[in-house]
C-alpha atoms as a PDB file:
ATOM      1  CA  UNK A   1     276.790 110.932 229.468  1.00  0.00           C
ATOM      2  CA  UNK A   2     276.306 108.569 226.621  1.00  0.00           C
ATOM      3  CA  UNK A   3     274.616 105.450 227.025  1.00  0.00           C
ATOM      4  CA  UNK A   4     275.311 101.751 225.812  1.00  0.00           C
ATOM      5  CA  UNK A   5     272.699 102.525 222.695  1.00  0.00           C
ATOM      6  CA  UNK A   6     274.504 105.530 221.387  1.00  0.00           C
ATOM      7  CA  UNK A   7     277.462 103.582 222.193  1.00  0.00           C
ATOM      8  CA  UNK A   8     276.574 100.910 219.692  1.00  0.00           C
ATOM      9  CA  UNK A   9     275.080 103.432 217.302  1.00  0.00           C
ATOM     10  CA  UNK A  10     277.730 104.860 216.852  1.00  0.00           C
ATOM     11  CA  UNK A  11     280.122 101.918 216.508  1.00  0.00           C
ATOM     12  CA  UNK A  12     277.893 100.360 214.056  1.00  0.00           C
ATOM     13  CA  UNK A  13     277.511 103.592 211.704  1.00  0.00           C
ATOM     14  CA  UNK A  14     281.498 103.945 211.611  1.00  0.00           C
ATOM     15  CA  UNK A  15     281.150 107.035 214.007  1.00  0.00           C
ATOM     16  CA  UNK A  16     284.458 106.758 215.504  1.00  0.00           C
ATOM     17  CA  UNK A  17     288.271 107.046 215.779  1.00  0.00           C
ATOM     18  CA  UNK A  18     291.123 105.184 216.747  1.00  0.00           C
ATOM     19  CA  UNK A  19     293.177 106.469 219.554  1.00  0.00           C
ATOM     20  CA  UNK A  20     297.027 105.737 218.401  1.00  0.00           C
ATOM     21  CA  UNK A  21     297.075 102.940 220.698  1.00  0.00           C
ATOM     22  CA  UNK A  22     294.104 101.493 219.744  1.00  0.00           C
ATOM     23  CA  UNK A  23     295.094 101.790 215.953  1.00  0.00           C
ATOM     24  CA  UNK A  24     298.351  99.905 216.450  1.00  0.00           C
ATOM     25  CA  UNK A  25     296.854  96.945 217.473  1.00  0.00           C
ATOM     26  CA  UNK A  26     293.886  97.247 215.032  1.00  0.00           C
ATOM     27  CA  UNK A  27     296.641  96.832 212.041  1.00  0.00           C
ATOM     28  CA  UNK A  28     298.495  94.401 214.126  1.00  0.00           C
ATOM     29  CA  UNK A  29     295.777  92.103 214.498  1.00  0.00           C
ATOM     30  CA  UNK A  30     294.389  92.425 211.229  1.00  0.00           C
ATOM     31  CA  UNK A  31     290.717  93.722 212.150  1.00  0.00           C
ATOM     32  CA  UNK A  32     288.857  95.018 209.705  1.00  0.00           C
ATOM     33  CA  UNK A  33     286.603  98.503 210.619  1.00  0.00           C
ATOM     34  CA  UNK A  34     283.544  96.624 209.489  1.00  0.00           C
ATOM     35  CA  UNK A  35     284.597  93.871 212.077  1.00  0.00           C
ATOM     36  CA  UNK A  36     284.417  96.322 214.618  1.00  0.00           C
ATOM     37  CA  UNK A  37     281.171  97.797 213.320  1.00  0.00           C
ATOM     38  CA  UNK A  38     279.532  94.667 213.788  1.00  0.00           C
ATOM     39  CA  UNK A  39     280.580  93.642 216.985  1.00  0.00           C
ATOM     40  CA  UNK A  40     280.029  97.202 218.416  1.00  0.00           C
ATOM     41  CA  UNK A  41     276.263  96.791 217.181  1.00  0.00           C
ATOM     42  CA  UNK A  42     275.985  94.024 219.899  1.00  0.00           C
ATOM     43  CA  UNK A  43     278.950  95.598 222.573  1.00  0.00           C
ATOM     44  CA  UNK A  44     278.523  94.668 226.078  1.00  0.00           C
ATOM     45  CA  UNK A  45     279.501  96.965 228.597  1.00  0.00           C
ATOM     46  CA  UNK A  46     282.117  95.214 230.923  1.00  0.00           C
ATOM     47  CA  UNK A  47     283.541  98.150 232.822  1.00  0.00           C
ATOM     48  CA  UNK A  48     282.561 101.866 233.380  1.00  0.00           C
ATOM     49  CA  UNK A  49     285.434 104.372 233.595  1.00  0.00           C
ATOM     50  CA  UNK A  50     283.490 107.375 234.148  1.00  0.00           C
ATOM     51  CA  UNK A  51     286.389 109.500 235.873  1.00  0.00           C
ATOM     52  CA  UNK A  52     289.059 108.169 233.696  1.00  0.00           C
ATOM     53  CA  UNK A  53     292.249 110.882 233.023  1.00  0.00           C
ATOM     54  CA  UNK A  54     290.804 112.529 229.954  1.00  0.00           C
ATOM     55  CA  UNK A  55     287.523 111.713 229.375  1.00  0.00           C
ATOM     56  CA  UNK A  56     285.039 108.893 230.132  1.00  0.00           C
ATOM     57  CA  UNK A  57     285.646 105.851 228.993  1.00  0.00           C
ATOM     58  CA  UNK A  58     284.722 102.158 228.712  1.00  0.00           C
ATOM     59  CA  UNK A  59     285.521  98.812 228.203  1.00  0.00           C
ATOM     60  CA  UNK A  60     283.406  96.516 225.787  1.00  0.00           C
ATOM     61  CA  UNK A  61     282.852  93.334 224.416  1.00  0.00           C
ATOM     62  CA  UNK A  62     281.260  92.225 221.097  1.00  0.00           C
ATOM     63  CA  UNK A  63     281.364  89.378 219.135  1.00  0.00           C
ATOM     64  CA  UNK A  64     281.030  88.925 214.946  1.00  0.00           C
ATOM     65  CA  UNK A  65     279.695  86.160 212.762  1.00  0.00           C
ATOM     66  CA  UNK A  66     282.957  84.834 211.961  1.00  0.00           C
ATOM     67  CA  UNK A  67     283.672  84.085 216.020  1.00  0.00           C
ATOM     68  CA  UNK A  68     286.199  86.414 217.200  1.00  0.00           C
ATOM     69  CA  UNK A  69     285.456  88.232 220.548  1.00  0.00           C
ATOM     70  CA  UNK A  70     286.717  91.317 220.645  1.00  0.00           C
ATOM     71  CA  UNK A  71     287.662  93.700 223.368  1.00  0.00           C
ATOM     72  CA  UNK A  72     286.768  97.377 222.323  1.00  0.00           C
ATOM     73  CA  UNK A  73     288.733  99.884 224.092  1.00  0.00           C
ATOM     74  CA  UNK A  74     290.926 102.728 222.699  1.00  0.00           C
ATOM     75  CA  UNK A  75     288.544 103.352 220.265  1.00  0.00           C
ATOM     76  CA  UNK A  76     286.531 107.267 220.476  1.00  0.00           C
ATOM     77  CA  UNK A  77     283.125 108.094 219.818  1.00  0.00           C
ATOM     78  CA  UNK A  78     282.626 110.985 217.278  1.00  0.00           C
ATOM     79  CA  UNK A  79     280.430 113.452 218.407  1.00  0.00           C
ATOM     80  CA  UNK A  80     281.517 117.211 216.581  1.00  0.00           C
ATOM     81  CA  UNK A  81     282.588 119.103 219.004  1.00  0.00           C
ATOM     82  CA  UNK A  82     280.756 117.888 222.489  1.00  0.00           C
ATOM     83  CA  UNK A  83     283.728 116.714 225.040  1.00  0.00           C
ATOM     84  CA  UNK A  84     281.198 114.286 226.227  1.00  0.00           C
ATOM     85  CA  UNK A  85     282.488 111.306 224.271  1.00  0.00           C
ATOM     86  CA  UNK A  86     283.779 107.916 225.354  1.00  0.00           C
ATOM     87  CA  UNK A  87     287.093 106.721 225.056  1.00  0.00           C
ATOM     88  CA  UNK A  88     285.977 102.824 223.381  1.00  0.00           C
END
């Protein structure tokens, strides 16, 4: 299982995907991937779902310069093939 560093790795390197949930309300609230980026390279882990329906996932919270908080959830780790991914 990944932890919080790789997490925020790979957040901060663009290493991820949107689940189509997660990149609905990414266009509807006009954040920018770099905005996510930066506040995944400070992400704090507010709730584990390690037995969630697909894979494990988690819930995180990271701030950016400009202020906004924002909840990171939705959004998947890449990591080639390896299932072992979370669901951000």
């Amino acid at each position: 299982m990944k932890t919080l560093q790789d997490v925020r790795r790979q957040l901060a390197t663009g290493k991820f995907e949107f689940s189509r949930h997660a990149f609905r309300r990414v266009v509807e609230r006009n954040i920018s991937e770099q905005e996510i980026r930066e506040a995944g390279t400070n992400a704090e882990l507010i709730e584990d779902y390690p037995e969630d329906k697909y894979s494990p996932s988690a819930l995180l919270l990271g701030f950016t310069a400009a202020g906004p908080a924002l909840a990171l959830s939705g959004i998947v780790c890449q990591d080639g093939i390896d299932e072992d991914y979370h669901n951000l």
